[in-house]
Protein backbone atom coordinates (compact mmCIF):
# COMPACT_ATOMS: atom_id res chain seq x y z
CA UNK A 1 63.64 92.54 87.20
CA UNK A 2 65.35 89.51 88.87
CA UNK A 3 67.35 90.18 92.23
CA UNK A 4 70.16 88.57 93.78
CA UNK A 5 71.39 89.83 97.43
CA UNK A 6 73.78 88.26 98.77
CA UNK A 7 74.04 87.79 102.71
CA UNK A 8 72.05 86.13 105.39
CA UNK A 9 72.09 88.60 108.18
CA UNK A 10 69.91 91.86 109.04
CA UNK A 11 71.14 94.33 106.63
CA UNK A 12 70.27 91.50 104.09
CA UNK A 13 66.46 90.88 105.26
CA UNK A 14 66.27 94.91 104.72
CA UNK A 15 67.50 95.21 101.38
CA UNK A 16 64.96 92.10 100.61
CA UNK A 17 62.15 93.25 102.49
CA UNK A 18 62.51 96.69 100.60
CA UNK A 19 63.00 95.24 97.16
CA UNK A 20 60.16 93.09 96.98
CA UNK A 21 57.76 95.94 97.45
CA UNK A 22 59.16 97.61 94.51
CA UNK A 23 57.21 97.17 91.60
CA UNK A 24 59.94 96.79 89.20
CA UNK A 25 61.14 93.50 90.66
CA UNK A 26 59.36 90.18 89.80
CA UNK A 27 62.03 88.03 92.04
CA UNK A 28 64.40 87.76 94.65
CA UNK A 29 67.12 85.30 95.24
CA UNK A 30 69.04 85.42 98.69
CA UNK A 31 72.14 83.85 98.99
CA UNK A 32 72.19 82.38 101.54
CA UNK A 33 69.26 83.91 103.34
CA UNK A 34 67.75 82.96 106.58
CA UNK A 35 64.34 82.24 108.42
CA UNK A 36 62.80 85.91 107.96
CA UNK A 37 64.33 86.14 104.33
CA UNK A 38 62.76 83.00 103.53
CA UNK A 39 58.99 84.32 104.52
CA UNK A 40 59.59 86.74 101.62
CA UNK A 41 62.20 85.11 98.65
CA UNK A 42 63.74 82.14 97.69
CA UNK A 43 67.30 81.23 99.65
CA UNK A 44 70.04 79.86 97.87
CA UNK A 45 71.92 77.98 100.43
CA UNK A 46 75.53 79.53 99.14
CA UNK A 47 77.46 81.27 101.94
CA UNK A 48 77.83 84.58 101.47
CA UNK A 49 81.88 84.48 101.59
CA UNK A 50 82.11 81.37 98.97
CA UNK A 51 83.04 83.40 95.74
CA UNK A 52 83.28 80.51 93.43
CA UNK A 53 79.86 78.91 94.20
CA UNK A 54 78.39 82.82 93.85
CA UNK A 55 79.56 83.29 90.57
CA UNK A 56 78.07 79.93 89.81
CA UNK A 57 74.84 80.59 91.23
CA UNK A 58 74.96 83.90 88.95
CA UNK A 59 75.34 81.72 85.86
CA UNK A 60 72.26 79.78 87.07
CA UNK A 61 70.22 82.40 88.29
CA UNK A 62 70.97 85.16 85.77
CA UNK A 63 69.69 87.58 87.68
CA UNK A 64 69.34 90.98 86.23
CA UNK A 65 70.77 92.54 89.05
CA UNK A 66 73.21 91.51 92.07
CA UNK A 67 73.02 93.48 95.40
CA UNK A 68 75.88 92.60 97.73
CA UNK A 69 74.73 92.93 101.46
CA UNK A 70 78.46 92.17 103.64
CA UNK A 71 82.16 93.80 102.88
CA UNK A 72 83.77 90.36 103.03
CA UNK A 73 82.54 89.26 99.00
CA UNK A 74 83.37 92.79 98.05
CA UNK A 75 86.52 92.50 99.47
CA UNK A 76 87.13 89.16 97.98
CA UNK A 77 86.91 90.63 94.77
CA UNK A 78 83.04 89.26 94.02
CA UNK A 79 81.76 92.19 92.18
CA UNK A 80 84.76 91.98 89.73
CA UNK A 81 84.19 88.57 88.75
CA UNK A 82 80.41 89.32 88.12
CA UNK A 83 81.47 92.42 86.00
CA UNK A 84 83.46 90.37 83.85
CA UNK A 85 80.22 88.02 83.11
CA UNK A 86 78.36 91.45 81.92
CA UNK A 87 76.01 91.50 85.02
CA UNK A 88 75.39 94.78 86.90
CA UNK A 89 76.37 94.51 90.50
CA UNK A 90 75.38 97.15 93.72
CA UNK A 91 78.94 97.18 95.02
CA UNK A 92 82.41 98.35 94.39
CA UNK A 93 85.37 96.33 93.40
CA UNK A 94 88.00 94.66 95.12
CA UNK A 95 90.05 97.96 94.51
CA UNK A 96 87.53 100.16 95.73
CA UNK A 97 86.48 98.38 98.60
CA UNK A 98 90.10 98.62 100.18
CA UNK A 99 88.43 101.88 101.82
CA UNK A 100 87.01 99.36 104.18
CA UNK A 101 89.62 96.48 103.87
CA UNK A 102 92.09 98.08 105.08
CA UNK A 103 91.70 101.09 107.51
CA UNK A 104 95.74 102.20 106.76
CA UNK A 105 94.80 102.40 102.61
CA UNK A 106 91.60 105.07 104.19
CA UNK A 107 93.47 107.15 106.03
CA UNK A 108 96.12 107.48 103.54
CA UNK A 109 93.28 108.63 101.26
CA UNK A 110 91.75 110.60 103.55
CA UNK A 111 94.89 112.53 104.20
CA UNK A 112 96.52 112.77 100.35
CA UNK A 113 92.50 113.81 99.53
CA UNK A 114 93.01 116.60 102.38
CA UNK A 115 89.56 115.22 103.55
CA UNK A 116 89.05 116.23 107.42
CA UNK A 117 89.93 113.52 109.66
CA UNK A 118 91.72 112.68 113.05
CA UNK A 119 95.68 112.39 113.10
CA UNK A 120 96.84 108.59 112.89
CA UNK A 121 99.69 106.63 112.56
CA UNK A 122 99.79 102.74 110.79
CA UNK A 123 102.06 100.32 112.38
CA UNK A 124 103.08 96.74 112.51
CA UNK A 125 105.71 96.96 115.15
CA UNK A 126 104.82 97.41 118.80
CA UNK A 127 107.37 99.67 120.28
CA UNK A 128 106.41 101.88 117.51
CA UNK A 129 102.47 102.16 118.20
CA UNK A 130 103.06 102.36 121.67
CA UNK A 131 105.78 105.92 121.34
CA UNK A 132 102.45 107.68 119.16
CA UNK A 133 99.98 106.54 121.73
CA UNK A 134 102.58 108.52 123.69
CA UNK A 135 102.80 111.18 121.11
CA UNK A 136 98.50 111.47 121.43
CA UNK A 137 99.07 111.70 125.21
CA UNK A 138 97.59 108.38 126.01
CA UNK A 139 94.28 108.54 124.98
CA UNK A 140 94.19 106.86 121.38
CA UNK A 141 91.66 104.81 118.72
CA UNK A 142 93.42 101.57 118.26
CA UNK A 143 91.91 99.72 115.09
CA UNK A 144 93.23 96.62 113.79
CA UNK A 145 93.47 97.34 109.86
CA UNK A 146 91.75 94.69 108.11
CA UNK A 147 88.24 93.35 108.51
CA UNK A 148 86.97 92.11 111.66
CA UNK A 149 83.26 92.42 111.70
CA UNK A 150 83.03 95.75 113.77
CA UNK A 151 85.01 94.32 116.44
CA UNK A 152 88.70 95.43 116.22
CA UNK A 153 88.20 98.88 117.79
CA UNK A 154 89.21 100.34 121.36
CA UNK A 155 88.45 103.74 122.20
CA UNK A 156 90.88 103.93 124.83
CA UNK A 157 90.54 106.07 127.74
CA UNK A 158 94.45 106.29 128.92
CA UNK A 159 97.74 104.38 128.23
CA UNK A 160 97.03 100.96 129.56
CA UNK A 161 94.15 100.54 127.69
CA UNK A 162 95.84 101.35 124.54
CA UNK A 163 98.92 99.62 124.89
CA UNK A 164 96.90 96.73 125.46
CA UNK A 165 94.81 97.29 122.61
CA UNK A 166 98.12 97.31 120.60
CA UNK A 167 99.12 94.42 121.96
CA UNK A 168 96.31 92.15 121.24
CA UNK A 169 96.30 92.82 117.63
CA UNK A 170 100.23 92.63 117.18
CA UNK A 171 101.30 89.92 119.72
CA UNK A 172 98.44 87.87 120.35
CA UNK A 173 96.71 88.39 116.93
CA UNK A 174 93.46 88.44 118.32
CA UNK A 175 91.90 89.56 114.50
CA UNK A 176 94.38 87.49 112.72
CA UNK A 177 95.80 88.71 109.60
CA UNK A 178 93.06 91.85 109.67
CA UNK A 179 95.48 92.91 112.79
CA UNK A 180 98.86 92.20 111.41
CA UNK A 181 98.83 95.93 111.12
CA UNK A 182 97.30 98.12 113.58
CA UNK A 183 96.37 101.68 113.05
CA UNK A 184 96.58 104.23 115.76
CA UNK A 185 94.21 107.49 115.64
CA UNK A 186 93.82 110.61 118.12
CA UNK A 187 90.69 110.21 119.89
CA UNK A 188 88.39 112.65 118.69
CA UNK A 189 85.11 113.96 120.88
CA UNK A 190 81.77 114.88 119.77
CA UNK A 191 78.51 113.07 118.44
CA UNK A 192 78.90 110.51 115.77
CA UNK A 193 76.46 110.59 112.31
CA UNK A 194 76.53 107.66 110.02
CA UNK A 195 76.54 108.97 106.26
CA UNK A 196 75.72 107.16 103.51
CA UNK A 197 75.72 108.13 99.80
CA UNK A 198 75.32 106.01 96.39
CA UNK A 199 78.13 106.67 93.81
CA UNK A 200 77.97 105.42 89.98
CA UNK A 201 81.88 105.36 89.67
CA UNK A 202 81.56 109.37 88.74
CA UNK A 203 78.28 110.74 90.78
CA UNK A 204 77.29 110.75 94.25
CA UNK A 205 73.58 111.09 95.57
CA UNK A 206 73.21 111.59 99.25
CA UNK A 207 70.95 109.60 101.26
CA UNK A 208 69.42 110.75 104.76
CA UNK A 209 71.56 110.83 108.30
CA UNK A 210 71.29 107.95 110.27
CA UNK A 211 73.09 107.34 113.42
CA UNK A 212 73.99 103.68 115.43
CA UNK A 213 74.85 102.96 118.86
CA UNK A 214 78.33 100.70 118.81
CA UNK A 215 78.43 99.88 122.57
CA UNK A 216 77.18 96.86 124.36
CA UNK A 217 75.64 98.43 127.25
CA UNK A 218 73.25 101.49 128.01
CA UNK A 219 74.80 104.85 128.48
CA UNK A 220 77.33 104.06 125.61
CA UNK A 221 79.40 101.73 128.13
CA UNK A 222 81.20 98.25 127.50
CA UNK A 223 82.95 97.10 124.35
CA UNK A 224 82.33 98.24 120.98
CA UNK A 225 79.44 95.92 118.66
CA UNK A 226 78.55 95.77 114.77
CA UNK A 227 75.72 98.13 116.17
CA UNK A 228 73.17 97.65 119.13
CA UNK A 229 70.45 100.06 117.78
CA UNK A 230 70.05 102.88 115.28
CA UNK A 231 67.81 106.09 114.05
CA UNK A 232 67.05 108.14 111.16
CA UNK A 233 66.88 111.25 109.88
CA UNK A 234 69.26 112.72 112.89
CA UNK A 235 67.37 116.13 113.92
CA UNK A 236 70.54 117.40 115.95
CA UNK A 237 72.64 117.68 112.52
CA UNK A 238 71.67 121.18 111.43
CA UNK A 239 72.02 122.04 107.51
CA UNK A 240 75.13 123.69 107.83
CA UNK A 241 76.97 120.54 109.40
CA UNK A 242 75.06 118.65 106.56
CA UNK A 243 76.89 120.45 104.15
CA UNK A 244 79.98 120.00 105.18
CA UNK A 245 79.37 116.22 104.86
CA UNK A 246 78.49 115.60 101.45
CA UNK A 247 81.43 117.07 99.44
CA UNK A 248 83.52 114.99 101.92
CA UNK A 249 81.87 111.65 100.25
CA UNK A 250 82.12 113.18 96.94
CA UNK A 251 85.95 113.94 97.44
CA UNK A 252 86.34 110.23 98.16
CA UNK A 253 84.82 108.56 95.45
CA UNK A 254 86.59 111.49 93.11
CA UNK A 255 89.74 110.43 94.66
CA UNK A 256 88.95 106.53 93.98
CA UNK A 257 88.25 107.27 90.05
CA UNK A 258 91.55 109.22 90.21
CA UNK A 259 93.17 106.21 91.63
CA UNK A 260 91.94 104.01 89.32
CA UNK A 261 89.37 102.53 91.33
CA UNK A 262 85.56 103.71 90.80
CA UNK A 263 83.67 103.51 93.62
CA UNK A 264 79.97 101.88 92.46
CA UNK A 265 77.46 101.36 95.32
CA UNK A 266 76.62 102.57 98.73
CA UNK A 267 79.37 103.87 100.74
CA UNK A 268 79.05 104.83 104.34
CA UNK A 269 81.41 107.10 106.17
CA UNK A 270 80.82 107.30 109.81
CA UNK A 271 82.08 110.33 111.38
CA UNK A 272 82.33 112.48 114.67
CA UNK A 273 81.37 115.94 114.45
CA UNK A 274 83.88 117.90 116.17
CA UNK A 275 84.29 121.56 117.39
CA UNK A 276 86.23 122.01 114.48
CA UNK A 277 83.57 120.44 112.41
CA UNK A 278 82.66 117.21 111.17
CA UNK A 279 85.60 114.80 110.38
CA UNK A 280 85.78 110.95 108.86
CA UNK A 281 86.59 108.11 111.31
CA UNK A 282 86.51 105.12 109.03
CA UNK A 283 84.71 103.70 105.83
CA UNK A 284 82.82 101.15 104.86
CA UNK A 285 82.21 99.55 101.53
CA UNK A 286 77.84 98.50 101.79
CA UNK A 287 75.26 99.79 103.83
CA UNK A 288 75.73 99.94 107.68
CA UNK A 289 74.03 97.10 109.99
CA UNK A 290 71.70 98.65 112.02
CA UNK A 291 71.72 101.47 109.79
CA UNK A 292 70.01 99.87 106.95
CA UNK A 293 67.28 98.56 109.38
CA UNK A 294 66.03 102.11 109.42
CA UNK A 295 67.25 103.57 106.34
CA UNK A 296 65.46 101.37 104.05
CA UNK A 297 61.72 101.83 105.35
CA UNK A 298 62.16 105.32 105.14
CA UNK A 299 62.74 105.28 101.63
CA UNK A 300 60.15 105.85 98.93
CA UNK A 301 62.14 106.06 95.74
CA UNK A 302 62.43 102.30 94.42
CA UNK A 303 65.16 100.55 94.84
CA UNK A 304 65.90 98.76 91.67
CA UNK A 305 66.09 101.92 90.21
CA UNK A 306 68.67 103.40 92.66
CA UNK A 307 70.96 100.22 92.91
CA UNK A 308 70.75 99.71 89.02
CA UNK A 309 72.09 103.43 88.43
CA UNK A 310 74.47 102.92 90.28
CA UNK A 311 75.83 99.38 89.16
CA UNK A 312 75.12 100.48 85.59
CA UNK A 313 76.91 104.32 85.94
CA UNK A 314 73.23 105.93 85.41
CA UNK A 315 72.69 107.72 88.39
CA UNK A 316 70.84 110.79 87.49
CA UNK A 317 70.37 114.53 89.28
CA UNK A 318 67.49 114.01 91.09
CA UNK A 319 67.21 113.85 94.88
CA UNK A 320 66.28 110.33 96.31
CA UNK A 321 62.62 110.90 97.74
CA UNK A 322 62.46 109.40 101.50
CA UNK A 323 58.93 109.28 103.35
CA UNK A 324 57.78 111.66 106.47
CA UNK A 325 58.55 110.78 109.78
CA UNK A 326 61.33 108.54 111.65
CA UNK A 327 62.40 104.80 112.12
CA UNK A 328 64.00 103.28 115.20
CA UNK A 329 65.54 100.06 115.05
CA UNK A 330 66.74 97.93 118.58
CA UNK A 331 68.92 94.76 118.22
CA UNK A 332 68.38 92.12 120.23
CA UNK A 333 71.36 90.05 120.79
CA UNK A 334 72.87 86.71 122.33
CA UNK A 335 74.05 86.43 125.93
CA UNK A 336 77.72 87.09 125.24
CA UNK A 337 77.45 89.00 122.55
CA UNK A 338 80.20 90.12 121.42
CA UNK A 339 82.20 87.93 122.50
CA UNK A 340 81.27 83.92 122.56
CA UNK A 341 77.92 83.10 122.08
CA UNK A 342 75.97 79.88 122.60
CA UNK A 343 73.61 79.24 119.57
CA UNK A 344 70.63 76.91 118.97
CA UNK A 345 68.67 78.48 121.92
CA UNK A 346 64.67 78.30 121.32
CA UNK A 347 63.06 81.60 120.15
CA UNK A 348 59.72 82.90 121.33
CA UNK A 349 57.26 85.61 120.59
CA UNK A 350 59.16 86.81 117.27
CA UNK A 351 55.72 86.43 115.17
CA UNK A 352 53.72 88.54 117.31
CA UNK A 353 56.00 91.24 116.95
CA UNK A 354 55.80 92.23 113.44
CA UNK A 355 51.97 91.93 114.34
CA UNK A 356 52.56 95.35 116.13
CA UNK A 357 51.56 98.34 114.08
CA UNK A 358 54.76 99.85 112.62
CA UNK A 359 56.56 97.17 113.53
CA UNK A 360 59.05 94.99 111.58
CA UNK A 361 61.10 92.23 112.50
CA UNK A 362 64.45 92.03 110.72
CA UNK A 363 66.12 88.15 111.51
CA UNK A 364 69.96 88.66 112.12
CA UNK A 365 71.17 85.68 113.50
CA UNK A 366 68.35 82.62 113.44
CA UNK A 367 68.33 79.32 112.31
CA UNK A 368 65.55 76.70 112.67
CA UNK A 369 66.26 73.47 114.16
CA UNK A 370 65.21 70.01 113.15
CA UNK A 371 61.76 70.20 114.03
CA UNK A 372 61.61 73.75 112.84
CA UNK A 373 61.84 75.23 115.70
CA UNK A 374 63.26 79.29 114.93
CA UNK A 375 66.58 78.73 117.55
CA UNK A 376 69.12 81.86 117.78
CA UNK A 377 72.46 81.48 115.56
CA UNK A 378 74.11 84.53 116.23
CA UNK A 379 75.66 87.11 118.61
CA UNK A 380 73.17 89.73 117.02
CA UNK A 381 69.78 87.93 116.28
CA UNK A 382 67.36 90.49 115.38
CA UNK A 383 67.05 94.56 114.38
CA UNK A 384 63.17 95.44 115.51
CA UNK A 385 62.58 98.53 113.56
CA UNK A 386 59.26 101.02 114.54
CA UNK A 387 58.31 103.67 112.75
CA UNK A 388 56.53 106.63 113.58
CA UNK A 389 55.79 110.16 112.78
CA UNK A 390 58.71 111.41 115.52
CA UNK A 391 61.64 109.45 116.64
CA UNK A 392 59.74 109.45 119.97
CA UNK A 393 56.62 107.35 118.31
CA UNK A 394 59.47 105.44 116.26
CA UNK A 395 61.13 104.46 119.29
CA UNK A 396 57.68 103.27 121.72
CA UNK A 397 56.84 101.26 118.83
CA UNK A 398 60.05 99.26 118.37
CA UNK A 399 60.56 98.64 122.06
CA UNK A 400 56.84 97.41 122.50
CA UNK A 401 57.80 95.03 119.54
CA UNK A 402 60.80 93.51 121.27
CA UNK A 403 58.65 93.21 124.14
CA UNK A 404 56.99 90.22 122.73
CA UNK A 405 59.94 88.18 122.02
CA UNK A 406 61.45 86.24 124.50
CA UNK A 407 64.72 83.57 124.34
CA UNK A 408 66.84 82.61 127.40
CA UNK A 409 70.36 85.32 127.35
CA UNK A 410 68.46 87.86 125.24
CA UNK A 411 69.90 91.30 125.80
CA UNK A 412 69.40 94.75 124.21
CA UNK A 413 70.03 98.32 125.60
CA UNK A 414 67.24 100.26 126.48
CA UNK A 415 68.41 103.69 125.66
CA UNK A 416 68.26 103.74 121.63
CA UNK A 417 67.84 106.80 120.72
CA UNK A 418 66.56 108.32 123.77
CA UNK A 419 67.88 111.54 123.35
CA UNK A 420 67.38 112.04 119.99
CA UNK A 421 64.01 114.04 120.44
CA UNK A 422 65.72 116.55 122.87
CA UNK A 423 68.88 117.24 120.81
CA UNK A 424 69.56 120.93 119.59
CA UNK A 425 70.75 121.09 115.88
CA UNK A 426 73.75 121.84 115.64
């Protein structure tokens, strides 16, 4: 089988590194790839947001199979036009991926689907947003509705904060056209679980529990990230909050087909599990970034076979087989990060880290240079995964990974998944 991925960022070296150890795949193309991608396939250099020059490449390449790594092609509408052309794709449609283009189109779903979830409101006037902050007491979610790379969230301790939250997406259209509308949610406490699931259009399978760390700084502090760090399976999610979870994925993608929109691919839900039990926060449309830095090693049953079920409506009964023990994956990110970010600074040490038993690099944001040199070209540049027979081992490993790379600015937290070994399930 020939492979296409498209996307040039962590989540993208994953789904590569994975799918070149199946058996069942003789190639991968990456589209456009970068530095630790190109150790392993062949990069295309077509960015991974140019539609056109995809579908092109597809004509080319004739892959048998196209994996799409990022929301923004799925969004665009990319797996539709490679549908038409007769080739499978591991990704919804346009249609379908609205559950992560557009947070108000969700929680409308969520609601009409009587799917648990916390109580929102979806406004584009200011006065508006600001009198159901009021109505929430002050302390609110404030999520700009459209796509903006895991950045247009506040979790918003009082009033100010959330007025100003409403504020920079409305007024000073700090996410552009993704916050023309803004979408106000109660703020809802407990742990959070990432869940992911693959659907065929009709079926779900479950995958395991993972869960990511969104803020900058240790101790869950700072702004909100695309993900500083992550950990599978989650020990602290006892069976009976695990299945609660599941029929709340498969009540989505029924809801979708009902809709006229089959869901096909990987869809993640991340929620917070309440008092009340465990209750959907948002959606996304492809696997999560850390997440699938931790997911993917752990899993034994081949890919091709799993993303070609579900491109292909074929996905079967039988339970996805993962492999014993844990994976632990840090990010290491730009000075900055995640706000502005100088790129081009000189990398060091990033070879002798995948040396390090259970170790594996994943590049995020690199580049090289001229004269080759691997140079940073990100806000998050790489996702060191360990694995290990506990989360404890996991974790050790990664961070003495990370400890042999070195690049002016480079900052991580040091508290991923710290806790997770002395967690009671729940």
């Amino acid at each position: 089988m020939r492979v296409l991925v498209v996307g040039g960022g962590g989540r993208e070296h994953a789904l590569v590194w994975r799918l070149v150890r199946d058996p069942a795949v003789a190639e991968v193309v990456a589209a456009p790839g970068n530095p630790g991608i190109a150790e392993l396939a062949t990069c295309a250099p077509v960015a991974a947001d140019d539609v056109p020059a995809l579908v092109n490449l597809v004509d080319e390449r004739r892959p048998d199979l196209v994996v799409v790594g990022p929301e923004v092609p799925l969004v665009a509408g990319l797996a539709d036009r490679l549908r038409e052309r007769g080739v499978p794709v591991f990704g919804p449609s346009a249609a379908a991926a609205r559950l992560e283009g557009s947070k108000a189109f969700a929680k409308d779903l969520l609601q009409r689907s009587g799917i648990p979830t916390a109580r929102s409101g979806s406004f584009d006037d200011v006065e508006k947003a600001s009198a159901f902050v009021d109505e929430l007491g002050g302390r609110a979610v404030v999520k700009a509705d459209g796509l903006a790379a895991g950045k247009g969230v506040v979790v918003a301790a009082d009033r100010e904060e959330a007025i100003a939250a409403i504020h920079a997406c409305l007024l000073e259209r700090s996410f552009g056209d993704a916050g023309s509308i803004v979408v106000v949610e109660e703020l809802l406490e407990g742990p959070e679980v990432s869940a992911f699931a693959l659907a065929d259009g009709e079926r779900v399978v479950p995958l395991i529990l993972s869960r990511d760390h969104k803020r900058i700084g240790d101790g869950d502090t700072g702004p909100n990230t695309g993900g500083m760090g992550a950990f599978a399976p989650v020990a602290s999610v006892g069976a009976a909050v695990e299945e609660a979870i599941w029929p709340m994925l498969e009540r989505t993608v029924l809801a979708m087909a009902e809709a006229g929109a089959p869901y096909q691919g990987v869809l993640y839900a991340g929620l917070m599990l309440t008092a009340d039990g465990p209750k959907v926060l948002e959606f996304n449309c492809r696997f999560g970034d850390p997440e699938a830095q931790v997911l993917l090693p752990l899993l034994r049953t081949e890919p091709s076979e799993l993303f070609l079920a579900a491109a292909t409506g074929g996905l079967g009964e039988e339970p996805v087989a993962w492999r014993s023990g844990a994976a632990v994956t840090v990010v290491v990110a730009s000075d900055g990060y995640p706000g502005t970010v100088r790129p081009g600074v000189p990398i060091r040490g990033s070879g002798g880290a995948g040396t390090v038993e259970g170790v594996t690099v994943f590049h995020a944001g690199t580049a090289r240079d001229a004269d080759g040199q691997l140079v940073t070209a990100g806000g998050r540049v790489f996702a060191v995964t360990g694995e290990g027979a506990t989360v404890a081992e996991a974790r050790e490993r990664a961070y003495h990974g990370l400890a042999q790379i070195d690049f002016d600015g480079m900052t991580f937290r040091t508290d991923i998944a710290a806790h997770a070994s002395t967690e009671v399930p729940a």
